[in-house]
PDB file of N, CA and C in Angstrom:
ATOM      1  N   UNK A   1     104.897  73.381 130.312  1.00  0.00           N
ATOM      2  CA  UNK A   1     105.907  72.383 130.595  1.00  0.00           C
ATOM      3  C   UNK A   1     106.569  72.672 131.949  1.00  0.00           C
ATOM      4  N   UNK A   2     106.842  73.734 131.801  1.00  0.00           N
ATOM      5  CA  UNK A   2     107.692  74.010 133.522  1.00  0.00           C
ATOM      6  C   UNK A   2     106.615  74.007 134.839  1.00  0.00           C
ATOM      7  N   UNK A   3     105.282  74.073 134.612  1.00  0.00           N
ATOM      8  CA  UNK A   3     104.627  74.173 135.626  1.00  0.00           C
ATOM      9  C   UNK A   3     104.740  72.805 136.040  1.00  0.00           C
ATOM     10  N   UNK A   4     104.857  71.934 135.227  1.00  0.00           N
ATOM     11  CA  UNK A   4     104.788  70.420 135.747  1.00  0.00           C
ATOM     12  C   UNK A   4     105.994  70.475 136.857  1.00  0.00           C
ATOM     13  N   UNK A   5     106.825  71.269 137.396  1.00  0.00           N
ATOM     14  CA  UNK A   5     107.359  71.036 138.089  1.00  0.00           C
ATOM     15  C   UNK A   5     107.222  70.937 139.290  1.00  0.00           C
ATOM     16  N   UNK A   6     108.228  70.339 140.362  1.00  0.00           N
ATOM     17  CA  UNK A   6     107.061  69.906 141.845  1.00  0.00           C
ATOM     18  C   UNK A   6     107.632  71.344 142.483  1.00  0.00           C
ATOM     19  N   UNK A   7     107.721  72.759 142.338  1.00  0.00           N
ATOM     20  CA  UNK A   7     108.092  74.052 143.067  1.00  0.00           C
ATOM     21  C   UNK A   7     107.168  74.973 142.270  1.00  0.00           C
ATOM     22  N   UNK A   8     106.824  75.917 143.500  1.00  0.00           N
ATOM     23  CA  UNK A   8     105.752  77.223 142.847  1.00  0.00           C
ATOM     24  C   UNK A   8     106.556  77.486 141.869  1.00  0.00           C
ATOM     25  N   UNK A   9     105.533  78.646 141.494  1.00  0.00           N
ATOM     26  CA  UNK A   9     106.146  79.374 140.316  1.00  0.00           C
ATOM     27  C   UNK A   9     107.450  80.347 140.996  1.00  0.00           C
ATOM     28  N   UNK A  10     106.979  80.955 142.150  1.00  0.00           N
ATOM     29  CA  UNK A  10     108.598  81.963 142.401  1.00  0.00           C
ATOM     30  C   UNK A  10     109.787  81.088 142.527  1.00  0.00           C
ATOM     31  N   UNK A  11     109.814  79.848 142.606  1.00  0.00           N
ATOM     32  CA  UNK A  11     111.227  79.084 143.239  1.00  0.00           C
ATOM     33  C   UNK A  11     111.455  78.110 141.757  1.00  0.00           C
ATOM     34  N   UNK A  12     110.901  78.456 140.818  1.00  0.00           N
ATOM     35  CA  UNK A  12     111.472  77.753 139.357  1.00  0.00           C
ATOM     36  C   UNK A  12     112.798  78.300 139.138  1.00  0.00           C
ATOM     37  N   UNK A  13     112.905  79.096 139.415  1.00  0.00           N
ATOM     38  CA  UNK A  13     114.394  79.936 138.704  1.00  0.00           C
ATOM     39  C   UNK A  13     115.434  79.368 139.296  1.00  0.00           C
ATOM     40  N   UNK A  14     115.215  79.362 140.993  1.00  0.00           N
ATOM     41  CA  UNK A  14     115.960  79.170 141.572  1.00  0.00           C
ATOM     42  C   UNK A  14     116.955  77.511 141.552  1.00  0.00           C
ATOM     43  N   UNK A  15     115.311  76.778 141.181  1.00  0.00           N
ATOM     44  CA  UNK A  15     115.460  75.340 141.339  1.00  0.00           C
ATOM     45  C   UNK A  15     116.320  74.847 139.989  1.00  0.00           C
ATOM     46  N   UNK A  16     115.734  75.959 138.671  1.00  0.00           N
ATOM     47  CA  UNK A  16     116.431  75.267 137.550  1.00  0.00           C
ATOM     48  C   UNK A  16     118.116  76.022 137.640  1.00  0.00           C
ATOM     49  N   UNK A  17     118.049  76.712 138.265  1.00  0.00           N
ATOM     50  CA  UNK A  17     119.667  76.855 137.891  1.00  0.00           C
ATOM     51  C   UNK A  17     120.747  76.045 138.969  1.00  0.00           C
ATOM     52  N   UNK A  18     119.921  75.643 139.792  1.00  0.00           N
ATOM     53  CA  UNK A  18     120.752  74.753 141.162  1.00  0.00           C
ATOM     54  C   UNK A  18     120.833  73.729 140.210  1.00  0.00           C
ATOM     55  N   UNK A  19     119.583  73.286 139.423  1.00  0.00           N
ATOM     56  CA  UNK A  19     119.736  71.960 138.668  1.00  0.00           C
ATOM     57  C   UNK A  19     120.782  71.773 137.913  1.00  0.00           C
ATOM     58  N   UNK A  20     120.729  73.105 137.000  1.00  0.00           N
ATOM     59  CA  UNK A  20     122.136  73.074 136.052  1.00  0.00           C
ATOM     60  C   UNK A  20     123.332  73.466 136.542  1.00  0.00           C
ATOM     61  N   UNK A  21     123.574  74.329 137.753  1.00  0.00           N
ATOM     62  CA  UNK A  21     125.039  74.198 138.430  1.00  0.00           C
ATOM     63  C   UNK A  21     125.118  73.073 139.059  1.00  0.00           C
ATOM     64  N   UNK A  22     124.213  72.206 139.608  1.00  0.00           N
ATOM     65  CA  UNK A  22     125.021  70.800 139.940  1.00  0.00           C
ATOM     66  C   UNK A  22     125.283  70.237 138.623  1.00  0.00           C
ATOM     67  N   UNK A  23     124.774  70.242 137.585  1.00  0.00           N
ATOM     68  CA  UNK A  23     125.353  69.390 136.482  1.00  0.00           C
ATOM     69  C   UNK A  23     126.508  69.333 135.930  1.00  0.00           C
ATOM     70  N   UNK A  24     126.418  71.190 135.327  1.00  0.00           N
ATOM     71  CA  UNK A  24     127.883  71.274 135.236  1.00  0.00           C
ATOM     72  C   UNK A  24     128.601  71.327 136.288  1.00  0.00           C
ATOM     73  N   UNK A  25     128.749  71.356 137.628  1.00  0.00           N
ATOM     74  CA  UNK A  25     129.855  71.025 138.208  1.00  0.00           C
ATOM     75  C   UNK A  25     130.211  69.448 138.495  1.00  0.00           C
ATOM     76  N   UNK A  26     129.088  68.942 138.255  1.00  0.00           N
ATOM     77  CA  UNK A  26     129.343  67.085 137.962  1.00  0.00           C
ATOM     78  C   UNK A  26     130.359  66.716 137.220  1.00  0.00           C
ATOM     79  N   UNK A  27     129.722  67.781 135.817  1.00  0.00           N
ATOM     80  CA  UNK A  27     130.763  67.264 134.934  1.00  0.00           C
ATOM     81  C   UNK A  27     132.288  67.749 134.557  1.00  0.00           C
ATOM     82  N   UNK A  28     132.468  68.344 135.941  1.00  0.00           N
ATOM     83  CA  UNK A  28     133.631  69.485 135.760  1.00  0.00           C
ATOM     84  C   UNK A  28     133.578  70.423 134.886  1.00  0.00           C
ATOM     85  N   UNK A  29     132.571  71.224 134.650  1.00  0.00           N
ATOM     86  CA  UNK A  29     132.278  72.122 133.481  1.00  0.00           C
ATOM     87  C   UNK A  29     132.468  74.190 134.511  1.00  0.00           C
ATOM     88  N   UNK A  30     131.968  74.051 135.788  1.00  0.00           N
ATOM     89  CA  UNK A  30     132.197  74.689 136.422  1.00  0.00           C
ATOM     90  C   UNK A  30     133.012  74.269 138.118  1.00  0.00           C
ATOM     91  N   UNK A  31     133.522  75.340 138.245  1.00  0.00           N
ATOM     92  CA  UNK A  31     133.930  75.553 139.741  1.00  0.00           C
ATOM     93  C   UNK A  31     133.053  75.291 141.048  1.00  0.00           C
ATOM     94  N   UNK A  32     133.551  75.309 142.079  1.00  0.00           N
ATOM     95  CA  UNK A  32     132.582  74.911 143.038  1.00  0.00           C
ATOM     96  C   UNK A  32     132.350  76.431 142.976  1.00  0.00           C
ATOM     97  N   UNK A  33     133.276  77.372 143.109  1.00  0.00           N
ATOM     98  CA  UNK A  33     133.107  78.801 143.671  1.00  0.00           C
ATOM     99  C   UNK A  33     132.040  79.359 142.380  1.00  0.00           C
ATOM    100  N   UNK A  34     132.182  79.116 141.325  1.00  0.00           N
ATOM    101  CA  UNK A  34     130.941  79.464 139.948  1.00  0.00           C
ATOM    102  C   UNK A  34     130.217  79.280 140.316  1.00  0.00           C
ATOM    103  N   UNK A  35     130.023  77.674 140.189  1.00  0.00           N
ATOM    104  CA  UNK A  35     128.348  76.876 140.447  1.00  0.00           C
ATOM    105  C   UNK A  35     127.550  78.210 141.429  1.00  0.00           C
ATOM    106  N   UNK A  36     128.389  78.196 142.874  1.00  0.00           N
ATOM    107  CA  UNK A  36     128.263  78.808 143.807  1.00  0.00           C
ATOM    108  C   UNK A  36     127.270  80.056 144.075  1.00  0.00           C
ATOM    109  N   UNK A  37     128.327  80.752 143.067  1.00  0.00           N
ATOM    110  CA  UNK A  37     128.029  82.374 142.977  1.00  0.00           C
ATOM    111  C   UNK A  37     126.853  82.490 141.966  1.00  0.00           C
ATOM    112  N   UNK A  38     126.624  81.778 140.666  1.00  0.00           N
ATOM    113  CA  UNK A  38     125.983  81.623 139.957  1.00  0.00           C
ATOM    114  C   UNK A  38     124.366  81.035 140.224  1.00  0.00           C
ATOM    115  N   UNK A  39     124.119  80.441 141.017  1.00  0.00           N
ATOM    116  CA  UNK A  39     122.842  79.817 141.785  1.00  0.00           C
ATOM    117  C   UNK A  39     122.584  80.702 143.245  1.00  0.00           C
ATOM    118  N   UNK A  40     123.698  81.397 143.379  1.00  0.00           N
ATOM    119  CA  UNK A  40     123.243  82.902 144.501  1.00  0.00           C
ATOM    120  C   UNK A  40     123.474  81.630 145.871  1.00  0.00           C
ATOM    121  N   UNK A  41     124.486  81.253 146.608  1.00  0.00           N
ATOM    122  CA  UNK A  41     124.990  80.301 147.665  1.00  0.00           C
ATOM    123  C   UNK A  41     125.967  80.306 147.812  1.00  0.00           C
ATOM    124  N   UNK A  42     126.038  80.414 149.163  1.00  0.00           N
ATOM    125  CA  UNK A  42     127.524  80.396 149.854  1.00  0.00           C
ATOM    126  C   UNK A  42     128.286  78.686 148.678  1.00  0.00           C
ATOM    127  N   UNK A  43     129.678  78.908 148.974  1.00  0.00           N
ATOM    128  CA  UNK A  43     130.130  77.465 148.638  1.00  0.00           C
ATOM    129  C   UNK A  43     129.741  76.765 149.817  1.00  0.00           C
ATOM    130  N   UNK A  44     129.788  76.766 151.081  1.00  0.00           N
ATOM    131  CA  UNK A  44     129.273  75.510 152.062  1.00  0.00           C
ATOM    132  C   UNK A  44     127.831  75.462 151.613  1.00  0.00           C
ATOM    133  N   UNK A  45     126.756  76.212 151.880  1.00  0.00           N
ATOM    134  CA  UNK A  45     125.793  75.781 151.497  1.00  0.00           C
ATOM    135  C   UNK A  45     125.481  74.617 149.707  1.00  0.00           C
ATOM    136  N   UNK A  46     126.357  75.315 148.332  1.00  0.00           N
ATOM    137  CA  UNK A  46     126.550  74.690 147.758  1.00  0.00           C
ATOM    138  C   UNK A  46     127.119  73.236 147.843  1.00  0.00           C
ATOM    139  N   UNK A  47     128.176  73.411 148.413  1.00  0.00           N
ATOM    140  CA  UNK A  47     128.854  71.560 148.900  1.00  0.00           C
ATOM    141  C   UNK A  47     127.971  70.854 150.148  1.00  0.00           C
ATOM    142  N   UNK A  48     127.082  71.079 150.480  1.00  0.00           N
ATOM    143  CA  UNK A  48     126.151  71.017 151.004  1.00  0.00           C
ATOM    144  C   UNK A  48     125.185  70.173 149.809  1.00  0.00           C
ATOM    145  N   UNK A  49     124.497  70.675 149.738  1.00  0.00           N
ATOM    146  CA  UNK A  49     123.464  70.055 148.196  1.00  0.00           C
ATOM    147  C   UNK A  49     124.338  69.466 147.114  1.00  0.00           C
ATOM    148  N   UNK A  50     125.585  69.395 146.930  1.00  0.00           N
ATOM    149  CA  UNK A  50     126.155  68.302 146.018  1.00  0.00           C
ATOM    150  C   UNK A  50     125.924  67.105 146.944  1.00  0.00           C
ATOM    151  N   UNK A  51     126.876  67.317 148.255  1.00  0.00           N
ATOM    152  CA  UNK A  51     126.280  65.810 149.557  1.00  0.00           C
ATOM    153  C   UNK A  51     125.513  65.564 149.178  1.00  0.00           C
ATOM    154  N   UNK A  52     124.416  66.331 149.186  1.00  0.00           N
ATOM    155  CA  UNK A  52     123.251  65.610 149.409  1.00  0.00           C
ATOM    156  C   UNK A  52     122.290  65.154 148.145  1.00  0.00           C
ATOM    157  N   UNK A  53     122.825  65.212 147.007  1.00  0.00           N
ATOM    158  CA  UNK A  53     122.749  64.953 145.688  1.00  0.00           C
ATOM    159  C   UNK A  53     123.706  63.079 145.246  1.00  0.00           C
ATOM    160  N   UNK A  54     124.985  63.371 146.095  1.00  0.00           N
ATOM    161  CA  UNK A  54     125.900  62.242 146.069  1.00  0.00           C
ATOM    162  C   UNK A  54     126.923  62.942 144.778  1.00  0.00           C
ATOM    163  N   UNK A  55     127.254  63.968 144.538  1.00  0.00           N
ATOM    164  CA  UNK A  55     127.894  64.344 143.732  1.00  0.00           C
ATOM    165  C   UNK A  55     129.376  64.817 144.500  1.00  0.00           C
ATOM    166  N   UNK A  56     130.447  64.261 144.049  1.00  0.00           N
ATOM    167  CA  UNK A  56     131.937  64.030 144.608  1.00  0.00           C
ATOM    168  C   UNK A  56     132.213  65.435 144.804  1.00  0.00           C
ATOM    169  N   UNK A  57     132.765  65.895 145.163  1.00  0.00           N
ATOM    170  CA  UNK A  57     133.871  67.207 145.503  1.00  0.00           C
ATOM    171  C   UNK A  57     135.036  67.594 144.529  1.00  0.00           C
ATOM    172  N   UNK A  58     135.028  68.064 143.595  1.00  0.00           N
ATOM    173  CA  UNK A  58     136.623  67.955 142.665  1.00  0.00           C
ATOM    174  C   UNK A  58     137.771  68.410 144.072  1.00  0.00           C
ATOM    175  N   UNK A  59     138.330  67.884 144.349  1.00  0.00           N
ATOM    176  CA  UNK A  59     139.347  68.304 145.026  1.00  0.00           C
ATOM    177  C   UNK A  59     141.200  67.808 144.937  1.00  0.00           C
ATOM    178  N   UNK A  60     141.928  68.689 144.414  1.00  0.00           N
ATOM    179  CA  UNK A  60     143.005  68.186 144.186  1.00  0.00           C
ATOM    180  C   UNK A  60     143.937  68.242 145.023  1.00  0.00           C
ATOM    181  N   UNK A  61     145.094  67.245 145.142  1.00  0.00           N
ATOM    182  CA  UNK A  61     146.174  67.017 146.076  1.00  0.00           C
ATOM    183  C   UNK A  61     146.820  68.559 145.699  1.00  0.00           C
ATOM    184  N   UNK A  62     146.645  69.582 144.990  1.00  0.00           N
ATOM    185  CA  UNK A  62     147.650  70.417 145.160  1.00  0.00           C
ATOM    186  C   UNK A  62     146.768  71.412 145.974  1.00  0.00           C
ATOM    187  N   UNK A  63     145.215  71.512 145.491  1.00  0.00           N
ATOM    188  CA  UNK A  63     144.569  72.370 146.865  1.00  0.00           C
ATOM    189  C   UNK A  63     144.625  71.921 148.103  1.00  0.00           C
ATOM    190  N   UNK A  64     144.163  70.760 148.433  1.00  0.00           N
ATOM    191  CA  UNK A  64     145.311  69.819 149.730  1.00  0.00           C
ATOM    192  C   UNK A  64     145.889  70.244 150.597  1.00  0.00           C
ATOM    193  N   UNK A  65     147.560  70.392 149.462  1.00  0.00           N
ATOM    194  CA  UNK A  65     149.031  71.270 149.597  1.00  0.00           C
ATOM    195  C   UNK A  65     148.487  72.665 150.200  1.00  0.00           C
ATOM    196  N   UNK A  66     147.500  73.356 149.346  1.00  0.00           N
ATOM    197  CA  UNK A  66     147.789  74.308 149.843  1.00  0.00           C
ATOM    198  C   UNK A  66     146.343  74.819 151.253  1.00  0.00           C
ATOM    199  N   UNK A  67     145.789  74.123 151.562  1.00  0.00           N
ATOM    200  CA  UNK A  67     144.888  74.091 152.248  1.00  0.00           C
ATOM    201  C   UNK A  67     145.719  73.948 153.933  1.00  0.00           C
ATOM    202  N   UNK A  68     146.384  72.806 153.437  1.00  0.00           N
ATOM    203  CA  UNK A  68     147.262  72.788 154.877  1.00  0.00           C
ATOM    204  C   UNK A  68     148.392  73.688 154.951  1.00  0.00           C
ATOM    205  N   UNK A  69     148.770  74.115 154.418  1.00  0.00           N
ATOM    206  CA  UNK A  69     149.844  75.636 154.507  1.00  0.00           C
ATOM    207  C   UNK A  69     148.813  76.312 154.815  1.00  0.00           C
ATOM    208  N   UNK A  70     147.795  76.679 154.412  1.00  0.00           N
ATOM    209  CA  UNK A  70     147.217  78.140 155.196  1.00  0.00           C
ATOM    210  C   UNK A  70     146.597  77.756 156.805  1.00  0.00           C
ATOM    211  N   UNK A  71     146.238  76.244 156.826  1.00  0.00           N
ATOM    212  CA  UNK A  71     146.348  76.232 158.363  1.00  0.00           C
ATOM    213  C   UNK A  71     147.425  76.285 159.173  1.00  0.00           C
ATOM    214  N   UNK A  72     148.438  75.482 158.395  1.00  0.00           N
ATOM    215  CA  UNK A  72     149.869  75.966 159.189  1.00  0.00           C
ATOM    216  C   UNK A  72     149.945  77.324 159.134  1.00  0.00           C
ATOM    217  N   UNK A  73     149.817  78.356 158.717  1.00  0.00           N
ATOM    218  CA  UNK A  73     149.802  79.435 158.626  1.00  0.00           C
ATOM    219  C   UNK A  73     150.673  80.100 157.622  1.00  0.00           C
ATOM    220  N   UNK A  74     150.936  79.201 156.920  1.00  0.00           N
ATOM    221  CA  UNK A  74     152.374  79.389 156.252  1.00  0.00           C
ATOM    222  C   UNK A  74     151.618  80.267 154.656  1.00  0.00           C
TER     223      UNK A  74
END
């Protein structure tokens, strides 16, 4: 069953767990920084392949808040 897949055999592992950290992070089930660490990827490279999947960003007005305080430096 898994050979039917369109990746060699060394890049199955890789491919099925990218598969299932984009899912659960679709479904808000994980973090961007989980998904992340868990599929072995930087978070840019991860928010990277959600883009390019079309899968949204969870991002909240209070990370926002605090996103622009640490550029203010504050």
């Amino acid at each position: 069953m898994l050979a039917a897949l369109p990746v060699s055999e060394a890049e199955r592992k890789h491919y099925l767990l990218l598969e299932i950290t984009c899912a659960l992070y679709a479904r808000d089930l994980l973090s961007l920084g989980k998904a992340a660490e868990l599929v072995g990827m930087t978070k840019f490279s991860f928010g990277q392949e959600l883009g390019r999947r079309g899968i949204a960003r969870h991002y909240t007005e209070t990370e926002l808040e605090a996103d622009l305080a640490y550029a203010r430096g504050e």
